[in-house]
C-alpha atoms as a PDB file:
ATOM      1  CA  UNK A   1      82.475  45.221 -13.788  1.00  0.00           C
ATOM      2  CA  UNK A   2      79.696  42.655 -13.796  1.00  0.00           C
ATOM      3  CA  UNK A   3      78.443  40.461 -16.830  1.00  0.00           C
ATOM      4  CA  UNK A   4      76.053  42.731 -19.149  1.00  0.00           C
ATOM      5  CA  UNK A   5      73.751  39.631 -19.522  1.00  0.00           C
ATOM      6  CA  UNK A   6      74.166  40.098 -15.395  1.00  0.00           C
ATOM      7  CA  UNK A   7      73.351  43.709 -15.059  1.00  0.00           C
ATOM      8  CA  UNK A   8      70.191  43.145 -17.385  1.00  0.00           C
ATOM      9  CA  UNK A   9      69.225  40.865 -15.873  1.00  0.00           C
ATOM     10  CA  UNK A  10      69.254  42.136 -12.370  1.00  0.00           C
ATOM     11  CA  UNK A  11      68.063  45.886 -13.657  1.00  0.00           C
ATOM     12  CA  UNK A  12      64.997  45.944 -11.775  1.00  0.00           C
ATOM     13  CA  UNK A  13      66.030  43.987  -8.754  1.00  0.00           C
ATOM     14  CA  UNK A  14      66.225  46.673  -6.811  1.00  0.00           C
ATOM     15  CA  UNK A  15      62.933  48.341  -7.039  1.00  0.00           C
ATOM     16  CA  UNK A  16      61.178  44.758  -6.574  1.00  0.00           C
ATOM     17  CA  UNK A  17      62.871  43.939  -3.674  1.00  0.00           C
ATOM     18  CA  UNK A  18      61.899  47.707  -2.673  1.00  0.00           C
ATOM     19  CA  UNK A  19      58.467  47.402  -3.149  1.00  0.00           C
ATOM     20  CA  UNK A  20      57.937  43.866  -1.416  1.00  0.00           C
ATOM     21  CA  UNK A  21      59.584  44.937   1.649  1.00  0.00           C
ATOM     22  CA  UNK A  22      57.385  48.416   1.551  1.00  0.00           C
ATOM     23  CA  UNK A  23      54.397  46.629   1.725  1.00  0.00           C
ATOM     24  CA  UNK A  24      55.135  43.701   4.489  1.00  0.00           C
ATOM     25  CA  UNK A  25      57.710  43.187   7.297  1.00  0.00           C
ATOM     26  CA  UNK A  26      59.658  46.819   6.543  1.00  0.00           C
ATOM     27  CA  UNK A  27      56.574  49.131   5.830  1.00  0.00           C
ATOM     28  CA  UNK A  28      57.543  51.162   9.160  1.00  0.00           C
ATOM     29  CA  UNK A  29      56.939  54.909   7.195  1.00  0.00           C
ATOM     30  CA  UNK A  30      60.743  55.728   8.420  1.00  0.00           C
ATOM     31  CA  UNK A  31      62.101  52.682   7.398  1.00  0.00           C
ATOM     32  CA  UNK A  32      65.474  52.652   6.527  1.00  0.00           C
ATOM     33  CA  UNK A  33      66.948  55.244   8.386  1.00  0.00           C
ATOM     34  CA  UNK A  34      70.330  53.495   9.227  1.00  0.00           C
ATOM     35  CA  UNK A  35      72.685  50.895   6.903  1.00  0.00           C
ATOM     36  CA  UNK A  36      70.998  47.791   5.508  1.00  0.00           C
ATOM     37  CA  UNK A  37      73.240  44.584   5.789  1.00  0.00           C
ATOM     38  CA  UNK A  38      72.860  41.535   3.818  1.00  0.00           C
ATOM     39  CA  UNK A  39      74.386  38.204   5.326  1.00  0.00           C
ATOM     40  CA  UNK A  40      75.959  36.493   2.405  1.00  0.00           C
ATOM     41  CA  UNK A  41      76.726  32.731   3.348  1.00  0.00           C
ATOM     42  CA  UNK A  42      79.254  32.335   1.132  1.00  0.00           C
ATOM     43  CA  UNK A  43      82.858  33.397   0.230  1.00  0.00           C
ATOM     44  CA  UNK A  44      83.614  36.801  -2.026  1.00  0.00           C
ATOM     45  CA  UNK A  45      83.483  35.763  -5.588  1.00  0.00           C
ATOM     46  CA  UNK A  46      80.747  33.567  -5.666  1.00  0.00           C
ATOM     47  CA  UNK A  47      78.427  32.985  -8.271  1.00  0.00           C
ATOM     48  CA  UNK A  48      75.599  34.853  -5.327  1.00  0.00           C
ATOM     49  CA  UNK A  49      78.335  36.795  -4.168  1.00  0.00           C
ATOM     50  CA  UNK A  50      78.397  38.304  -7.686  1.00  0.00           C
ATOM     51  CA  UNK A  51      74.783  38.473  -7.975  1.00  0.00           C
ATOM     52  CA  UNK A  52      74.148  40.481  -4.491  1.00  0.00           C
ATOM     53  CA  UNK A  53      77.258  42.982  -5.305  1.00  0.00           C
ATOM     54  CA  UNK A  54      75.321  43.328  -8.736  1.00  0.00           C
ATOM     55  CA  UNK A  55      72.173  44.862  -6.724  1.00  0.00           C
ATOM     56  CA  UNK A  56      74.140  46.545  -4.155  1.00  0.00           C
ATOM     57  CA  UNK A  57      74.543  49.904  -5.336  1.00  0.00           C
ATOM     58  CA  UNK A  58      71.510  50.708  -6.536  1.00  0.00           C
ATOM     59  CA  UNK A  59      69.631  49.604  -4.065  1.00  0.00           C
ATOM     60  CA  UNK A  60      71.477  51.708  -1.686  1.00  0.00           C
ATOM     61  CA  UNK A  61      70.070  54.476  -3.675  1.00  0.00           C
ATOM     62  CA  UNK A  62      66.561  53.610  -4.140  1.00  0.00           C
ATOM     63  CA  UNK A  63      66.842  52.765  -0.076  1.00  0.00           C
ATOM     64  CA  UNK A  64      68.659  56.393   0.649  1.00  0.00           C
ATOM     65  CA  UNK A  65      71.141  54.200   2.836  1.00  0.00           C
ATOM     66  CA  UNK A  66      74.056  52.085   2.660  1.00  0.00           C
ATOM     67  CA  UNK A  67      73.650  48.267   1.525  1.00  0.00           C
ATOM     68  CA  UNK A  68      76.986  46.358   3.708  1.00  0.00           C
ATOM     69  CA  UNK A  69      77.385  42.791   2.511  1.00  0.00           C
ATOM     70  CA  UNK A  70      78.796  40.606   5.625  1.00  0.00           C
ATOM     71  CA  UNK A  71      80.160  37.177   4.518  1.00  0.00           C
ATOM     72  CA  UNK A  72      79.567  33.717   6.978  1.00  0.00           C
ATOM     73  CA  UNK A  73      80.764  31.677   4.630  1.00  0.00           C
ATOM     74  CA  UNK A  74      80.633  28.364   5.882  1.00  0.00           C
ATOM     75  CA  UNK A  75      78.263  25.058   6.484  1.00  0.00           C
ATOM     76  CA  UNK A  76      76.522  25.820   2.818  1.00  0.00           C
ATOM     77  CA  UNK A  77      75.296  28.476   3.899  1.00  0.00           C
ATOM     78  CA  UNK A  78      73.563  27.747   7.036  1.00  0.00           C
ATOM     79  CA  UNK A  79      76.074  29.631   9.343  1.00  0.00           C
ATOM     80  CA  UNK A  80      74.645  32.915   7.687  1.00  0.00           C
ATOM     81  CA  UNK A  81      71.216  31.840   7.895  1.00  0.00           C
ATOM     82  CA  UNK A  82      71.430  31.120  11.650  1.00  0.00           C
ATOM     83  CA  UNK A  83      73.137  34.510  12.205  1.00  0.00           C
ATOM     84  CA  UNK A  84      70.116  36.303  10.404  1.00  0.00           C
ATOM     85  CA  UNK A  85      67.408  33.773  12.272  1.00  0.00           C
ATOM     86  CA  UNK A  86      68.884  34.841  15.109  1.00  0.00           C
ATOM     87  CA  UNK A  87      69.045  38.541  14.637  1.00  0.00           C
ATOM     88  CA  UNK A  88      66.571  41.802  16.039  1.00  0.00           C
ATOM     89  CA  UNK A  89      63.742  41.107  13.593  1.00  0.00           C
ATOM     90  CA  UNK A  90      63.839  44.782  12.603  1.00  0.00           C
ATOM     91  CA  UNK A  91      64.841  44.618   8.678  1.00  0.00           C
ATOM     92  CA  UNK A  92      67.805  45.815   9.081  1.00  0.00           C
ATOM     93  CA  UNK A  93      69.963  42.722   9.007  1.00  0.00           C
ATOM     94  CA  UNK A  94      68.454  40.579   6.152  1.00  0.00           C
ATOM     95  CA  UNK A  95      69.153  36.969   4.622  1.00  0.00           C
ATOM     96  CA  UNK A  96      70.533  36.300   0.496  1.00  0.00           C
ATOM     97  CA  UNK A  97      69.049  33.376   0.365  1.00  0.00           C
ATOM     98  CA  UNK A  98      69.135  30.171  -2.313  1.00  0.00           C
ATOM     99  CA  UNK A  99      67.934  27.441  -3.164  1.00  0.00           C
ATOM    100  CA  UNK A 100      70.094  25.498  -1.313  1.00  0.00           C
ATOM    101  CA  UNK A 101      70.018  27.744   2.314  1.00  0.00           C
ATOM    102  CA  UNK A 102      66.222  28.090   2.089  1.00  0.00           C
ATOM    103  CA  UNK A 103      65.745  24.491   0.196  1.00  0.00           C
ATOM    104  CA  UNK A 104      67.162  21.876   0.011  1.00  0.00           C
ATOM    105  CA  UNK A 105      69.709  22.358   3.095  1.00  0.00           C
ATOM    106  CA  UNK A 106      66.523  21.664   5.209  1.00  0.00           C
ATOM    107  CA  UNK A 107      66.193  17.457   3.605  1.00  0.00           C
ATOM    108  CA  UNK A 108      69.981  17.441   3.717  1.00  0.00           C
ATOM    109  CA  UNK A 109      70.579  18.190   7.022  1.00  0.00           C
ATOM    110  CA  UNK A 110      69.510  15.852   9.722  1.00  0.00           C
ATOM    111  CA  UNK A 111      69.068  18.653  12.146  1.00  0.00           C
ATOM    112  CA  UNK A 112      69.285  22.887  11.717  1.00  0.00           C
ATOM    113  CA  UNK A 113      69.570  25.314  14.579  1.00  0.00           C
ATOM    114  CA  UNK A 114      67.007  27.450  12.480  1.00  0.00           C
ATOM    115  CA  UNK A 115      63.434  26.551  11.119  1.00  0.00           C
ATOM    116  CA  UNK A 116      63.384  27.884   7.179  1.00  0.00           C
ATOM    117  CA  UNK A 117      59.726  28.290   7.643  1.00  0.00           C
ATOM    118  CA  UNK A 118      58.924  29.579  10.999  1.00  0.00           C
ATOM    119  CA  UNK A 119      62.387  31.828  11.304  1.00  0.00           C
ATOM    120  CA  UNK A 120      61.849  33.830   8.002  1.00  0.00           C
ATOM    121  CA  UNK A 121      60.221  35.974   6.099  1.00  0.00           C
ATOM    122  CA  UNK A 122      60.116  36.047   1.951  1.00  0.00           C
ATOM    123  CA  UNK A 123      60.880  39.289   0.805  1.00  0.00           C
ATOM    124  CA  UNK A 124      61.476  38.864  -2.693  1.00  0.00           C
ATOM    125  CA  UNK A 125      62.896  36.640  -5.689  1.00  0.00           C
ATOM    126  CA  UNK A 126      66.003  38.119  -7.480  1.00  0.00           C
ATOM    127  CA  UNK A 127      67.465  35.359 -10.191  1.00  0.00           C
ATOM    128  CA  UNK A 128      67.167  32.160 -11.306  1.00  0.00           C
ATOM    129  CA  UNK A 129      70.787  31.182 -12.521  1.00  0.00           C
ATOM    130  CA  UNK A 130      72.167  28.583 -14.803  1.00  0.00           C
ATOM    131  CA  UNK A 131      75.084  26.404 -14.070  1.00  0.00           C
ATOM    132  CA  UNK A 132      77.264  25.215 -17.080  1.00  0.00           C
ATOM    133  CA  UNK A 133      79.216  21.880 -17.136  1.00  0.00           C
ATOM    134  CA  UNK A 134      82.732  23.584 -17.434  1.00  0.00           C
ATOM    135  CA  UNK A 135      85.703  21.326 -18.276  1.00  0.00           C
ATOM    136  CA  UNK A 136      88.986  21.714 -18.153  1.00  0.00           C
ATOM    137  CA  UNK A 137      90.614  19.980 -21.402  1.00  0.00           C
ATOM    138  CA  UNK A 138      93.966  19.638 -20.381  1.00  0.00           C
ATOM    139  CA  UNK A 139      92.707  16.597 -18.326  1.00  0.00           C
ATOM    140  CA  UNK A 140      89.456  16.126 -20.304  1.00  0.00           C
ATOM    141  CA  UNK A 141      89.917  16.603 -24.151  1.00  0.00           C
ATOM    142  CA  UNK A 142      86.439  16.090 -25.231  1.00  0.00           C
ATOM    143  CA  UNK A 143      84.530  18.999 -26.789  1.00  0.00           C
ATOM    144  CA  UNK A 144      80.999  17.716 -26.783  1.00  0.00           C
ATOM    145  CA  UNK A 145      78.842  16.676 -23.858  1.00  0.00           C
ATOM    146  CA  UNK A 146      78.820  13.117 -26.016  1.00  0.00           C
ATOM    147  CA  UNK A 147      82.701  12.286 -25.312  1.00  0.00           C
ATOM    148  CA  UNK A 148      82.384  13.492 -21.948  1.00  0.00           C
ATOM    149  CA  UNK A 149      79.615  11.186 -20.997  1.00  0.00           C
ATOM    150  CA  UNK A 150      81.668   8.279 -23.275  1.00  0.00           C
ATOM    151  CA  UNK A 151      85.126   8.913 -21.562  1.00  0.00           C
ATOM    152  CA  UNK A 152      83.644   8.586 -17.738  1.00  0.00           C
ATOM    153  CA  UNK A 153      81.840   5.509 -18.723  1.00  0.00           C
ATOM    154  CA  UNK A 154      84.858   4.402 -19.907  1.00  0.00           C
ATOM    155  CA  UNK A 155      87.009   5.191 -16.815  1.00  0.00           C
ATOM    156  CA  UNK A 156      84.407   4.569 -13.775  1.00  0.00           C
ATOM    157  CA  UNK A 157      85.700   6.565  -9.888  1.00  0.00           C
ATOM    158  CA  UNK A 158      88.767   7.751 -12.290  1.00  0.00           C
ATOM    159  CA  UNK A 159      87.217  11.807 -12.682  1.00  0.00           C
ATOM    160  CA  UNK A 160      87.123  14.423  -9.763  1.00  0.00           C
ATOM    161  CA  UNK A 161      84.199  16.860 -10.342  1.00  0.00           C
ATOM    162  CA  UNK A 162      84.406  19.806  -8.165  1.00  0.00           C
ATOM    163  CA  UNK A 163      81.215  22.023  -6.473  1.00  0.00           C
ATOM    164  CA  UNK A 164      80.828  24.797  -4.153  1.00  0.00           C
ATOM    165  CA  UNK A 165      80.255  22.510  -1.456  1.00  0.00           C
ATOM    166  CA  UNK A 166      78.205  19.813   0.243  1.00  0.00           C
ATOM    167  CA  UNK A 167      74.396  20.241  -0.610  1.00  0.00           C
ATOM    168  CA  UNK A 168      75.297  23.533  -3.285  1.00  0.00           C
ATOM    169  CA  UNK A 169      73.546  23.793  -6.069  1.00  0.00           C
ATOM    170  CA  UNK A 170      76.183  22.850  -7.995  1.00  0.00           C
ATOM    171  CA  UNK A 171      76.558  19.275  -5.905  1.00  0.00           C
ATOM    172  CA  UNK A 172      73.313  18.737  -6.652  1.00  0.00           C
ATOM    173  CA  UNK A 173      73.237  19.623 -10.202  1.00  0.00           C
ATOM    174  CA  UNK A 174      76.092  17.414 -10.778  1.00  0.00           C
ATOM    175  CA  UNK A 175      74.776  14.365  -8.675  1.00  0.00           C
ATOM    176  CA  UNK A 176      71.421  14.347 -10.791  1.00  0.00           C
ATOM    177  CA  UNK A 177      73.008  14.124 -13.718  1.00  0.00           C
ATOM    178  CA  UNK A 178      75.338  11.076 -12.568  1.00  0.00           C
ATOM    179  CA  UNK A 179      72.243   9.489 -11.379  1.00  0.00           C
ATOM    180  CA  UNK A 180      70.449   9.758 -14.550  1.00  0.00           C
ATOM    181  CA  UNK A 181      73.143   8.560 -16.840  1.00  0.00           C
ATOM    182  CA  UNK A 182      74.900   6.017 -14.180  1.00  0.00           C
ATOM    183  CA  UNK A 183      77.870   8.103 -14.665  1.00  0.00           C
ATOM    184  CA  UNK A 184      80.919   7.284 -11.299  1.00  0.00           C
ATOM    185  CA  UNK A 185      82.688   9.772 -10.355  1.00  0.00           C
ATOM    186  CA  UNK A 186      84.580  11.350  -6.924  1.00  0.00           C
ATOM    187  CA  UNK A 187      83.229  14.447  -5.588  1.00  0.00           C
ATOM    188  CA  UNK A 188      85.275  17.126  -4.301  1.00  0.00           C
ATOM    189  CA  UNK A 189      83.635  19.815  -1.949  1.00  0.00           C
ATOM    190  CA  UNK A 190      85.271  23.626  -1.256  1.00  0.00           C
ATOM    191  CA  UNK A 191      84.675  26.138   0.437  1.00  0.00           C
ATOM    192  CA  UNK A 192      82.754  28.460  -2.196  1.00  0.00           C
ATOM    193  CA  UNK A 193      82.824  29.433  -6.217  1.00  0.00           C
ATOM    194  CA  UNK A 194      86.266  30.449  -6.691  1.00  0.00           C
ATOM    195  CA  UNK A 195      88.069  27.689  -4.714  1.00  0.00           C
ATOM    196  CA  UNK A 196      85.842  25.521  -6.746  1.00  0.00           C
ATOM    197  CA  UNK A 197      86.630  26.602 -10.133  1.00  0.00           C
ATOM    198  CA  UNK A 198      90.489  26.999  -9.397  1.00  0.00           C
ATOM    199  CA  UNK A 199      90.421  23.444  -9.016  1.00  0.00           C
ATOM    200  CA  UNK A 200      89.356  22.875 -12.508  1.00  0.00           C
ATOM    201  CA  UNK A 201      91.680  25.516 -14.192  1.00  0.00           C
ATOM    202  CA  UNK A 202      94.752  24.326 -12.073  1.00  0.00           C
ATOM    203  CA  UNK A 203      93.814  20.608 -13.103  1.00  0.00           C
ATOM    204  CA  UNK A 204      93.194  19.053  -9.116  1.00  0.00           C
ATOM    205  CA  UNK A 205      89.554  18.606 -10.599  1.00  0.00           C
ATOM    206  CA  UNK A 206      88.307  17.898 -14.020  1.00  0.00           C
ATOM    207  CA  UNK A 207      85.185  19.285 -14.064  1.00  0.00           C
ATOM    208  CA  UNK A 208      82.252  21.478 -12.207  1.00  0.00           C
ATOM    209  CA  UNK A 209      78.595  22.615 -12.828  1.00  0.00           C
ATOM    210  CA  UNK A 210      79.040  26.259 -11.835  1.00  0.00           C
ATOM    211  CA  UNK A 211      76.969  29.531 -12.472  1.00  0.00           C
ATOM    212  CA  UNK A 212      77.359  30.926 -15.929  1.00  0.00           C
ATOM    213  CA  UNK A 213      78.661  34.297 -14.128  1.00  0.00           C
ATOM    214  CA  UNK A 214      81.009  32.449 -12.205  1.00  0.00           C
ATOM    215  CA  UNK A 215      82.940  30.287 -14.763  1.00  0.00           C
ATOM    216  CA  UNK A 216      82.934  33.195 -17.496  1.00  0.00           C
ATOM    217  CA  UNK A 217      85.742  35.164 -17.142  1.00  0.00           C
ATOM    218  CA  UNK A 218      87.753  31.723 -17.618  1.00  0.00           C
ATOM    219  CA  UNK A 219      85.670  30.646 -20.585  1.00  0.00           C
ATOM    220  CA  UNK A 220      86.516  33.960 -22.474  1.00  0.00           C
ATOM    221  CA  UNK A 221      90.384  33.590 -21.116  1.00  0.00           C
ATOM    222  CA  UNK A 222      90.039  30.038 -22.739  1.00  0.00           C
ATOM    223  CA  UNK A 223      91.044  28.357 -19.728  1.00  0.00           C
ATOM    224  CA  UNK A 224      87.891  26.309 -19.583  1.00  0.00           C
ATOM    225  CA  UNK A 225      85.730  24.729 -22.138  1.00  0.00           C
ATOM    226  CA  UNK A 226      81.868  24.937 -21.948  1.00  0.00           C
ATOM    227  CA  UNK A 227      79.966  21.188 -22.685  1.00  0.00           C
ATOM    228  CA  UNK A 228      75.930  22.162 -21.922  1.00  0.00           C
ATOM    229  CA  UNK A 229      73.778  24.414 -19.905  1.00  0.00           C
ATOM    230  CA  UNK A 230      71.474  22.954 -17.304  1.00  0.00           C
ATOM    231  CA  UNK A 231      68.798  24.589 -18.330  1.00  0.00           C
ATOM    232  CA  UNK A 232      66.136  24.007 -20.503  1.00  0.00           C
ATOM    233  CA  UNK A 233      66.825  27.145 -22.337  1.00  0.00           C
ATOM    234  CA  UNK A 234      69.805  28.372 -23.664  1.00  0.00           C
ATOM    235  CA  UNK A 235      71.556  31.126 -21.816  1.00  0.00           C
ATOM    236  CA  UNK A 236      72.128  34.301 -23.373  1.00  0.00           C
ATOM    237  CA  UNK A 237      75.903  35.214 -22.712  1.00  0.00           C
ATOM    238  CA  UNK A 238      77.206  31.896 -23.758  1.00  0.00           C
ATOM    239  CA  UNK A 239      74.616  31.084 -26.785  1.00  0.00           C
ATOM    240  CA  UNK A 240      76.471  28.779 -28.661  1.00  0.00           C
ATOM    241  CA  UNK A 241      76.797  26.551 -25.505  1.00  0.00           C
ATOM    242  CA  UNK A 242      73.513  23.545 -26.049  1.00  0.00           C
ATOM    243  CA  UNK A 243      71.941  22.945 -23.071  1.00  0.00           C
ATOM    244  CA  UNK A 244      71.759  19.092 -22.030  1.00  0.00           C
ATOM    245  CA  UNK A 245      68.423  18.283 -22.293  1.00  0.00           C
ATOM    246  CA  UNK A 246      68.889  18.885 -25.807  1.00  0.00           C
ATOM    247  CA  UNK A 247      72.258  17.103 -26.382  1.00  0.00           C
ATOM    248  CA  UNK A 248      70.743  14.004 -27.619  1.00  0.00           C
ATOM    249  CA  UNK A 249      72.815  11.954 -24.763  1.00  0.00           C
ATOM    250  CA  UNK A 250      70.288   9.409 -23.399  1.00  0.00           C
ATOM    251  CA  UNK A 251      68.997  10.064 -20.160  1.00  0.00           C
ATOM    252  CA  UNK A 252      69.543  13.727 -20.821  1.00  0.00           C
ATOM    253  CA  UNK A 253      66.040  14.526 -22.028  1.00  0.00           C
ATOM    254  CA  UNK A 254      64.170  16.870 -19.893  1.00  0.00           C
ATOM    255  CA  UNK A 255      67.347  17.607 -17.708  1.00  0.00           C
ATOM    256  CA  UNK A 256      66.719  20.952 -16.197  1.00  0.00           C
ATOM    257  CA  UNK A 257      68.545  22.450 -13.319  1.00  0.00           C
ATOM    258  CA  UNK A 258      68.681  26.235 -12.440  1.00  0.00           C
ATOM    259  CA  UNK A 259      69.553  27.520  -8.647  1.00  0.00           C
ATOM    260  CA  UNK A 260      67.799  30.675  -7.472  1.00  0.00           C
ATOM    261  CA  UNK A 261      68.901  33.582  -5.277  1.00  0.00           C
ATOM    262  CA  UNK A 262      66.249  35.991  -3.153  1.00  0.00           C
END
């Protein structure tokens, strides 16, 4: 079962990614008449592994053929995007991109054995995601985005935050909001979503900015507390959750982080 904010959200998905591939790189007339696969780049149960396993089904009946999801997890993401780069350019084998794979991965990375631009081809957009500053308050007892800010100041290097890894969104997310508010703390890189968020709820980390689809099945289990969205709006599923930019903190204002998936 997938979030209902989720499966709204994602309800036409399908049928735009459809119709963008039927009218550039996959217009063949007899196009698809074998299995589809999407290379996912990283692990099952990740925020865009939840996303892509959202669309899967019905695109693969819109398409009239299977949709197979092959994970290369690994190297945030850019072991996938190779794979795909290097593929038969025949639209059978396609990319689930983000904003960190086909972004910012390229200014991270001193050197890729790809070329974002020259290797790919935009299909089509599916979601713009939030990520949530999730806590756990066993080793954080704060309950407003306020004392969080106040007890890091207070306790500079002391606080492990974790992410999805080196250059994720969630890194990224995290490190921005440091920056702004001169905030010092140690960051702690896994492997993908759900390593990441275990560390929180077991206590090895205090803290992560993960996708709202990600961290909710341990907000409503009440393993995790919810400080502030990092979006300028508020998100849907989790409405009595502020976003920063509105939390008053200083250096807060205008504080507006979202990752995207296509």
């Amino acid at each position: 079962m997938f979030p209902s904010f989720l499966r709204r959200a994602l309800s036409g998905a399908a049928a735009i990614l459809l119709a963008a591939a039927g009218s550039a790189a996959f217009a063949q007339p007899d196009w698809p008449h074998q299995p589809v696969t999407l290379i996912m780049g990283f692990p099952a149960g990740s925020g865009v592994d939840v996303v892509a396993r959202a669309i899967q089904e019905p695109l693969s009946r819109q398409l009239g053929q299977p949709v197979v999801i092959d994970y290369k997890a690994g190297a945030a993401g850019n072991i996938a995007s190779e794979y795909v780069a290097r593929a038969r350019p025949d639209g059978y084998t396609l990319s689930f991109g983000t904003a960190a794979t086909h972004g910012s991965n390229a200014a991270l990375y001193k050197k890729l054995p790809f070329d974002v631009e020259a290797d790919f081809v935009p299909v089509a957009p599916v979601l713009d995601v939030s990520n949530v500053l999730t806590i756990n308050p066993d080793v954080m007892d704060v309950k407003t985005l306020k004392e969080f800010v106040d007890t890091v100041k207070a306790n500079p290097g002391k606080y492990n935050y974790a992410s999805t890894g080196n250059g994720a969104g969630t890194h990224m997310a995290f490190a921005e909001f440091n920056s702004r508010l001169g905030l010092q703390m140690v960051h702690v890189p896994y492997k993908g979503g759900p390593e990441a968020i275990t560390s929180v709820v077991r206590g090895e980390t205090c803290c992560i900015m993960n996708q709202v689809q990600t961290v909710l099945p341990q907000y409503k289990a009440g393993k995790v507390r919810l400080l502030g969205v990092t979006t300028a709006k508020p998100v849907s599923a989790i409405k009595e959750v502020p976003t920063i930019a509105a939390s008053g903190v200083p250096g807060t204002q205008g504080f507006d982080s979202s990752i995207w998936f296509g």
